[in-house]
C-alpha atoms as a PDB file:
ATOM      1  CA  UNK A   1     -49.461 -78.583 -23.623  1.00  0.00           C
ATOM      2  CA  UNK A   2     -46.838 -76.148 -25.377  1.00  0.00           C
ATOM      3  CA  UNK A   3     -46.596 -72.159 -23.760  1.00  0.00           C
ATOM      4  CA  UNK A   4     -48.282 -70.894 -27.013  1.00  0.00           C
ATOM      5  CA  UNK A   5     -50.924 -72.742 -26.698  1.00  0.00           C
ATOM      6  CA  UNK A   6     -51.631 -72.365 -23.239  1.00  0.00           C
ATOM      7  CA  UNK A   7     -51.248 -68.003 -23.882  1.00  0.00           C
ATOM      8  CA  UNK A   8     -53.850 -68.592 -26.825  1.00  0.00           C
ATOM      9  CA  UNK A   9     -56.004 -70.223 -24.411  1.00  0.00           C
ATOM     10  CA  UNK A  10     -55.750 -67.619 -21.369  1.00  0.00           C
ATOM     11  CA  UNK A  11     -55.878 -64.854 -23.927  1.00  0.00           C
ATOM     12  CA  UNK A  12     -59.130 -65.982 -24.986  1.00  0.00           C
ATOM     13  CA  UNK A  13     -60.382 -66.834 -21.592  1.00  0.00           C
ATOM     14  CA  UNK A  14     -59.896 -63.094 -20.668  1.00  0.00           C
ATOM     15  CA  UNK A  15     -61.260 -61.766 -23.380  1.00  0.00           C
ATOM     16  CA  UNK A  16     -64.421 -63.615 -22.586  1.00  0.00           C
ATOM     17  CA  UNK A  17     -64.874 -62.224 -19.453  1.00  0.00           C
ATOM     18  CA  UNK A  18     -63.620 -58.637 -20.935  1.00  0.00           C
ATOM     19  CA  UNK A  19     -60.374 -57.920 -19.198  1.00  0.00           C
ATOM     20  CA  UNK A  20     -58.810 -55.223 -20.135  1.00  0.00           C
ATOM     21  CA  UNK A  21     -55.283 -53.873 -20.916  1.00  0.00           C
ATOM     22  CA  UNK A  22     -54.247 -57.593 -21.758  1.00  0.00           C
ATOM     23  CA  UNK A  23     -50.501 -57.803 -21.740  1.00  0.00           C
ATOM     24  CA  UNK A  24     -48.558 -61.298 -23.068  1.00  0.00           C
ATOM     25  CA  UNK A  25     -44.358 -60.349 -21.923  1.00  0.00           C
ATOM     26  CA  UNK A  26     -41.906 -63.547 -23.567  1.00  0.00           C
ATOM     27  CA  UNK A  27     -40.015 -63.899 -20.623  1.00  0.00           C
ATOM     28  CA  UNK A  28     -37.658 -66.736 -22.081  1.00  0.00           C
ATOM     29  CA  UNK A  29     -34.325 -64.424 -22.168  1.00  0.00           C
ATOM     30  CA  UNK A  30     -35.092 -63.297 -18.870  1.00  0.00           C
ATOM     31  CA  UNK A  31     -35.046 -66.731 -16.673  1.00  0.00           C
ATOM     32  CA  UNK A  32     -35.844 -70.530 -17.140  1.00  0.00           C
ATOM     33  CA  UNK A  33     -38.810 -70.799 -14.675  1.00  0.00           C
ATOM     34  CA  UNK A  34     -41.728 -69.947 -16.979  1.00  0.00           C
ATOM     35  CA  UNK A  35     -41.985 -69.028 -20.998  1.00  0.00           C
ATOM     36  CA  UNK A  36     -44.664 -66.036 -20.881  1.00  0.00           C
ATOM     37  CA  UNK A  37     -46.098 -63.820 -18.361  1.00  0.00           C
ATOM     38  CA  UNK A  38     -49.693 -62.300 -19.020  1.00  0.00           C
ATOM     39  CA  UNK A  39     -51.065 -59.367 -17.171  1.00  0.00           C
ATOM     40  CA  UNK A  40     -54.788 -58.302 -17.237  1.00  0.00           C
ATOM     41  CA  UNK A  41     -56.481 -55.628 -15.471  1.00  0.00           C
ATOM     42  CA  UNK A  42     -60.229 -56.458 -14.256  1.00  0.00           C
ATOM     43  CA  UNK A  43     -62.822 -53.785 -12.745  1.00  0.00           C
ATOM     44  CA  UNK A  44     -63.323 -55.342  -9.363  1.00  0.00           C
ATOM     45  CA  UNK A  45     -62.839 -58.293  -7.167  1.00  0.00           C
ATOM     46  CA  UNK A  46     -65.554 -60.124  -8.979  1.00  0.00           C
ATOM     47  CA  UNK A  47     -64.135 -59.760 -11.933  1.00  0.00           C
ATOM     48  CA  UNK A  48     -60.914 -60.628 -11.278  1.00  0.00           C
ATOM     49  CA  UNK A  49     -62.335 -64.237  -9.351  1.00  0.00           C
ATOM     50  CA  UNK A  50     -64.661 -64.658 -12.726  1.00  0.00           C
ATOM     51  CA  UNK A  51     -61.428 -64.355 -15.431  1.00  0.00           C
ATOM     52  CA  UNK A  52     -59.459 -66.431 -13.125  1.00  0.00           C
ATOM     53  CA  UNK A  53     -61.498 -69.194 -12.787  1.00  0.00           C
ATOM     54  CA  UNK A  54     -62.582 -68.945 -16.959  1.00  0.00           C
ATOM     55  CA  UNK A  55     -58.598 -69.534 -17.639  1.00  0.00           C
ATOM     56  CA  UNK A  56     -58.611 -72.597 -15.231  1.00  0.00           C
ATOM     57  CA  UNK A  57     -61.890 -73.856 -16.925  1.00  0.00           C
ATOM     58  CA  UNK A  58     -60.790 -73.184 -20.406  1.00  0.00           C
ATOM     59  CA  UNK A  59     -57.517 -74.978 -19.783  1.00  0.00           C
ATOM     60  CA  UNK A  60     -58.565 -78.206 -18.084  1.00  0.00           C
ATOM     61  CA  UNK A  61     -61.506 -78.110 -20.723  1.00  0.00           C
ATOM     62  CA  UNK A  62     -58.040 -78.476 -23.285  1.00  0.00           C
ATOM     63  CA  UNK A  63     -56.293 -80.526 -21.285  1.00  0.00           C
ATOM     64  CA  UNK A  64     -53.780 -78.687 -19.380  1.00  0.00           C
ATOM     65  CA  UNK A  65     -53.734 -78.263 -15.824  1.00  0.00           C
ATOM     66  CA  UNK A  66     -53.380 -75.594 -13.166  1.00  0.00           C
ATOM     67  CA  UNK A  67     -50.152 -75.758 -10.518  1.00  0.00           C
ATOM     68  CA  UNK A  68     -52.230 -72.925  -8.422  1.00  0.00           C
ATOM     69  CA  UNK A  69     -53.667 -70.261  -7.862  1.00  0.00           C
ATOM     70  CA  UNK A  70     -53.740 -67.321  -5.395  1.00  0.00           C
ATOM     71  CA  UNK A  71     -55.321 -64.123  -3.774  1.00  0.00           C
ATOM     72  CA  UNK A  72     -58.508 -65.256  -5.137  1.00  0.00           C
ATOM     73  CA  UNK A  73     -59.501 -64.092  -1.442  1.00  0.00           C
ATOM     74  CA  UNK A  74     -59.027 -61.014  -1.867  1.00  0.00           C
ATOM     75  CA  UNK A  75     -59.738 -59.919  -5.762  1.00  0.00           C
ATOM     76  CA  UNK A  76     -57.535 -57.538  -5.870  1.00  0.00           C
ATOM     77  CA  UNK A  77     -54.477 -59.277  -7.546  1.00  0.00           C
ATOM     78  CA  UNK A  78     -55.051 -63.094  -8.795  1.00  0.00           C
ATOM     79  CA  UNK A  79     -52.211 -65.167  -9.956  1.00  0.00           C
ATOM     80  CA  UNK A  80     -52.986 -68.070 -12.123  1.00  0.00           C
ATOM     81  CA  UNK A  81     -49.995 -70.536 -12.416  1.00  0.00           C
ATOM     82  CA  UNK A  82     -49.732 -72.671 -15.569  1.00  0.00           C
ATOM     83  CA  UNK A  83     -46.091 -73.667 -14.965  1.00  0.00           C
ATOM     84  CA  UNK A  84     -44.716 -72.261 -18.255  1.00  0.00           C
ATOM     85  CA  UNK A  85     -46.950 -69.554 -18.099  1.00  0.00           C
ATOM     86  CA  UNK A  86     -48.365 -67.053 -15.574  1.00  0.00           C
ATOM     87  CA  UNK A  87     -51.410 -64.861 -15.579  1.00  0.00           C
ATOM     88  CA  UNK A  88     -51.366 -62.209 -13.126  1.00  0.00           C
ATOM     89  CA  UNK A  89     -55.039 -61.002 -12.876  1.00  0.00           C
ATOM     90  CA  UNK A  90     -55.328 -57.204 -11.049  1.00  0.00           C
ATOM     91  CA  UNK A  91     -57.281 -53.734 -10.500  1.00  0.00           C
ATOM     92  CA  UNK A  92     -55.978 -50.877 -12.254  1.00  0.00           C
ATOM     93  CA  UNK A  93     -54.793 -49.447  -8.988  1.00  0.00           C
ATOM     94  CA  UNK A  94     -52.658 -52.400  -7.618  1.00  0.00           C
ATOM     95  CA  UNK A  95     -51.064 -53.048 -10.989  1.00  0.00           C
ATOM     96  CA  UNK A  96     -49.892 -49.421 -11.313  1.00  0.00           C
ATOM     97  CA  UNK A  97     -48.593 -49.647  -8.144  1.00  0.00           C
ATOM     98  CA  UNK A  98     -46.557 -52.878  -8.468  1.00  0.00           C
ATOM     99  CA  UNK A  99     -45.763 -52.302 -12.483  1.00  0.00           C
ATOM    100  CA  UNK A 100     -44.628 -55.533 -13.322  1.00  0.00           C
ATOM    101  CA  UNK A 101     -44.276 -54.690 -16.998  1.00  0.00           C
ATOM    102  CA  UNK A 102     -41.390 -52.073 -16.304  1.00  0.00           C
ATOM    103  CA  UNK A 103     -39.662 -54.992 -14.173  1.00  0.00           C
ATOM    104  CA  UNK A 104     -40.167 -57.926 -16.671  1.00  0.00           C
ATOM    105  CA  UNK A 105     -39.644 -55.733 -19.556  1.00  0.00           C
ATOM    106  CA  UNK A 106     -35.747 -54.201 -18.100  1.00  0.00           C
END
């Protein structure tokens, strides 16, 4: 499955759940690993468990798969890996702190 597709389908998948602040950063100048980088907040651990596991649905429902996922323990900060795109799922507070927009977007 191509990268736009797969950021259509996470996209969406948020949205369902209502994240907020969604955030799609085209990485592809920046290194080879992965094509896009999304960035959602959510209002609590619960919420950040229920988007993740609505993108993993939605994409094996498409027929992509996941590589992996982690912090789902914890709810603060859930990574959802793709391979040529990643969704980093967090609460308002962690993702100020770590800003990852500022350092993808220098």
């Amino acid at each position: 499955m191509n990268s736009d597709k797969l950021v259509k389908i996470s996209v969406d998948a948020l949205e369902e759940v209502k994240a907020s602040d969604i955030k799609v950063l085209s990485v592809t100048k920046l290194t080879s690993m992965f094509d896009y980088i999304i960035i959602a907040s959510a209002s609590s651990s619960r919420q950040t468990k229920a988007l993740a596991d609505n993108i993993q649905e939605k994409v094996k429902s498409a027929g992509g798969s996941i590589l992996s996922q982690e912090g789902e323990q914890s709810g603060e900060w859930v990574l959802v890996d793709l391979g040529d795109v990643i969704v980093h799922i967090m609460q308002p507070e962690t993702r100020k702190y770590y800003n990852l927009e500022a350092l993808w977007m220098s």
